[in-house]
Protein backbone atom coordinates (compact mmCIF):
# COMPACT_ATOMS: atom_id res chain seq x y z
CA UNK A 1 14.36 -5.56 -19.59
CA UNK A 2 10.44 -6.57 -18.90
CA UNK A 3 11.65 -7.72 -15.84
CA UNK A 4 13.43 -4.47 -14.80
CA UNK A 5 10.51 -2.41 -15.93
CA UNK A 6 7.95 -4.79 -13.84
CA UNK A 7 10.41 -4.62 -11.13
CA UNK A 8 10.18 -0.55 -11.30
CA UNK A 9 6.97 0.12 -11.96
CA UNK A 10 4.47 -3.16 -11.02
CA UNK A 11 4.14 -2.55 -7.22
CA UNK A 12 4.89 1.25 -7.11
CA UNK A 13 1.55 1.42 -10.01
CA UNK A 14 -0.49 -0.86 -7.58
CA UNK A 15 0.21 1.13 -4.63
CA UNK A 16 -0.35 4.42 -5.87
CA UNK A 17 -3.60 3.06 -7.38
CA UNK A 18 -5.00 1.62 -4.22
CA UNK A 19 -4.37 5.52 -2.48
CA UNK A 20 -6.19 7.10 -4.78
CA UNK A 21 -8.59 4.86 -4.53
CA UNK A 22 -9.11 4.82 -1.40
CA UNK A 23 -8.87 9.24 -1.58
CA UNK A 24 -11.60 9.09 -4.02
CA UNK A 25 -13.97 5.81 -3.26
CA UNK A 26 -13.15 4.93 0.48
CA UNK A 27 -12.76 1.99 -0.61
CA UNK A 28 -10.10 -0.28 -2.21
CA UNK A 29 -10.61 -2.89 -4.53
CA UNK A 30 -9.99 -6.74 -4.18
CA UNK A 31 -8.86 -6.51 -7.42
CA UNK A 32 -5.45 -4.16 -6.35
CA UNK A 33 -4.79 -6.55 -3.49
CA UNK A 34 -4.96 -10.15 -5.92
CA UNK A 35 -2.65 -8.23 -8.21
CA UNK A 36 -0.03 -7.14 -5.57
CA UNK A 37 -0.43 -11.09 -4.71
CA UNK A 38 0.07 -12.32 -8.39
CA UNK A 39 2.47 -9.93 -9.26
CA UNK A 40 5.02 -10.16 -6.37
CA UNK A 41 4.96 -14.73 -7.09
CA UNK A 42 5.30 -14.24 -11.03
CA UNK A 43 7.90 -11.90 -9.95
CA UNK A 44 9.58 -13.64 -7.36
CA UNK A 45 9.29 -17.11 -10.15
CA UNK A 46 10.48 -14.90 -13.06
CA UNK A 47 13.42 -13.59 -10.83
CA UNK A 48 14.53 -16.86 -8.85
CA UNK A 49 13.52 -16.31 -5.67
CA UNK A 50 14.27 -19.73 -3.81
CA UNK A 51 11.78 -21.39 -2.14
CA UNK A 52 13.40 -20.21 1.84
CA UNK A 53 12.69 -16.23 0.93
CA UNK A 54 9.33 -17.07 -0.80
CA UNK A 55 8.31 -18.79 2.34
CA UNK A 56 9.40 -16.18 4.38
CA UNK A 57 7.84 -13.71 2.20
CA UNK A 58 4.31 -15.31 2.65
CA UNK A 59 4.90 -15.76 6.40
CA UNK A 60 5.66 -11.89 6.65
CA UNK A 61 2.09 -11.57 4.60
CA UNK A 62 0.03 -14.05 6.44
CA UNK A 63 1.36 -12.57 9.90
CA UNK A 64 0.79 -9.41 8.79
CA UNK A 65 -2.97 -10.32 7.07
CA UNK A 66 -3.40 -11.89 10.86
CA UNK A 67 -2.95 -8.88 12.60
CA UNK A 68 -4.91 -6.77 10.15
CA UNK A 69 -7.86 -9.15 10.28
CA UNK A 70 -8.01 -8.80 14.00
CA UNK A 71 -7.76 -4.91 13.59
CA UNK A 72 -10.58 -5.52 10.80
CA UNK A 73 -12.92 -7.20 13.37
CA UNK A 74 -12.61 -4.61 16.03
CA UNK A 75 -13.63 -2.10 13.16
CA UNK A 76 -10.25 -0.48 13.72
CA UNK A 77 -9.07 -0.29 10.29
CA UNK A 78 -11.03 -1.40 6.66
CA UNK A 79 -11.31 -4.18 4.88
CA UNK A 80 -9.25 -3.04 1.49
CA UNK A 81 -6.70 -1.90 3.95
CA UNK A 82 -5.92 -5.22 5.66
CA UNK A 83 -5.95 -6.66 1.87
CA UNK A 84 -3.66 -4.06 1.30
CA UNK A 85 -1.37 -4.15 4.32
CA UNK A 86 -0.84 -7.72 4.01
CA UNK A 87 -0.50 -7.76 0.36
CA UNK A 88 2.21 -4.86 0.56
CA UNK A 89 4.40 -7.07 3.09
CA UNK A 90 4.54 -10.01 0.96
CA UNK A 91 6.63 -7.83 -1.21
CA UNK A 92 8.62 -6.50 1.97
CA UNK A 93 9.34 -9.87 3.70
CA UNK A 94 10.31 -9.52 7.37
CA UNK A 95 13.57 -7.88 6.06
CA UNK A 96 12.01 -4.72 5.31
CA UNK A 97 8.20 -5.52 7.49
CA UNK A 98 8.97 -3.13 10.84
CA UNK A 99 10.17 -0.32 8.82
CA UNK A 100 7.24 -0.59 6.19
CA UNK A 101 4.79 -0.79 9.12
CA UNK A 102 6.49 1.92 10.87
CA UNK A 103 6.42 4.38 8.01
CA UNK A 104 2.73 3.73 7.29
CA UNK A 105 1.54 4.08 10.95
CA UNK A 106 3.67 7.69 11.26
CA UNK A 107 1.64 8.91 7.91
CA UNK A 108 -1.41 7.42 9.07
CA UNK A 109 -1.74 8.87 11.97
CA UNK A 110 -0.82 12.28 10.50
CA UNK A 111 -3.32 11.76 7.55
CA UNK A 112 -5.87 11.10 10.48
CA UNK A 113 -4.91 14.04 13.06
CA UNK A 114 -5.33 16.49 9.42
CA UNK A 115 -8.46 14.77 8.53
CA UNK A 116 -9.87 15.20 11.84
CA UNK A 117 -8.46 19.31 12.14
CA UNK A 118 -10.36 19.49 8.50
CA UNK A 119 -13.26 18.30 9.12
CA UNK A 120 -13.52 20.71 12.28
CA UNK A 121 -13.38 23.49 9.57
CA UNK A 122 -16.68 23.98 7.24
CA UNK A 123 -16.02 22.92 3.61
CA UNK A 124 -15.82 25.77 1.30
CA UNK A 125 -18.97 25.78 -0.49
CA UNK A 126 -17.06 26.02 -3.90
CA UNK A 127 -15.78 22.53 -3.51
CA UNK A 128 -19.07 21.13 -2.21
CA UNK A 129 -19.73 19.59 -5.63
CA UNK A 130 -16.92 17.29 -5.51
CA UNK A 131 -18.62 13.65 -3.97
CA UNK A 132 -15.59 12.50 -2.59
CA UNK A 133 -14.69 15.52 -0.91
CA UNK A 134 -17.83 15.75 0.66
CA UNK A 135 -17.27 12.18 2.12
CA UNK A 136 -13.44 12.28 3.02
CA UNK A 137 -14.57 15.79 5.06
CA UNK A 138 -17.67 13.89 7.03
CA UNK A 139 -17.17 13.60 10.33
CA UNK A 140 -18.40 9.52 10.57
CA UNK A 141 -16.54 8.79 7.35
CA UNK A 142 -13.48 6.69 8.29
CA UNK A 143 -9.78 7.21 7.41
CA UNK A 144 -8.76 6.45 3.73
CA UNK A 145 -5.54 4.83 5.38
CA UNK A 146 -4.74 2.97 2.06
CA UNK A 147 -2.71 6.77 1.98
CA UNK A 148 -0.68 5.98 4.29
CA UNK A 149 0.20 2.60 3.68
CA UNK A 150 0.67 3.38 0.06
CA UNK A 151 3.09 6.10 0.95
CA UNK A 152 5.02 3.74 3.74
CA UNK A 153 4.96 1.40 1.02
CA UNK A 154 6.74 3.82 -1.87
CA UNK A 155 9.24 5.04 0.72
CA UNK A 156 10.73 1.58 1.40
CA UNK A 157 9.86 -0.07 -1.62
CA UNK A 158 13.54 1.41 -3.30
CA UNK A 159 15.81 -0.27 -0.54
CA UNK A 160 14.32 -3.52 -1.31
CA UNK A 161 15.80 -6.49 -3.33
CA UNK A 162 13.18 -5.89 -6.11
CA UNK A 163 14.97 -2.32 -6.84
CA UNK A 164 18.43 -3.35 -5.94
CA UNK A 165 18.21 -6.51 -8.71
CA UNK A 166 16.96 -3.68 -11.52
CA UNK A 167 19.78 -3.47 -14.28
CA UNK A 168 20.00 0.08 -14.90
CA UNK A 169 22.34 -0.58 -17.82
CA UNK A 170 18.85 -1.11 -19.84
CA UNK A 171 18.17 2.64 -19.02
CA UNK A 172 21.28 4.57 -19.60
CA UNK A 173 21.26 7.04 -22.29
CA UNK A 174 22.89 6.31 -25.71
């Protein structure tokens, strides 16, 4: 049943963490990213993952932490969202990498064509006491993309083999 309930909640908790986060701070810690990365091996361990899908797993990450990097260097994306990124498609594999990727570009470029209509519009002055909303509506402020990968992330995240392995016998009402 532990497993289950890590199964349900570990990576969906993580994910929705590093949004906010990133909605709030602009900034995502290292911390979210080395517990995606612990959590998805004691999972994949605790659930008997064989050693073929774990590599493959980690291949989908470090290709994926490759590409981010690059983006990272160019100044194209953030640091906590190549962490992130990569971190997320360890948990995907390649099996579920393009659509992940996919979903997580289409919100992230909406959450960046609203942000950019928004901050074209003067802040009401009754929310100009809120920190964070004064730096998520600055024009040289970046994109809190963490969003978007976060909700690409919880989209797929229930077609996978961590969700499909959950016994929902544990659950069921007595």
């Amino acid at each position: 049943m532990i497993l289950d309930l890590l199964r349900l909640f570990l990576f969906p908790a993580l994910m929705a963490f590093a949004a906010v986060s990133d909605l709030l701070t602009m900034t995502i810690s290292n911390r979210v990213s080395l517990l995606l990365i612990i959590g998805f091996f004691t999972l994949a361990a605790w659930s008997g993952m064989d050693w073929q899908q774990l590599l493959m797993h980690s291949a989908a990450g470090a290709t994926v932490l490759a590409f981010a990097f690059t983006f990272f260097a160019m100044g194209w994306i953030g640091g906590g969202d190549a962490k992130v990124a990569s971190a997320a498609a360890l948990w995907f594999g390649f099996d579920h990498l393009l659509e992940y990727l996919l979903f997580a570009s289409l919100f992230g470029g909406a959450l960046t064509l609203g942000l950019m209509q928004l901050r074209e519009w003067p802040l009401p002055s009754v929310l100009t006491g809120q920190a964070w909303l004064l730096r998520l509506h600055a024009k040289e402020s970046g994109i809190p993309y963490g969003i978007a990968l976060a909700l690409g992330a919880l989209l797929v995240y229930p077609d996978t083999q961590w969700i499909r392995a959950v016994d929902l016998s544990h659950f069921a009402l007595r």
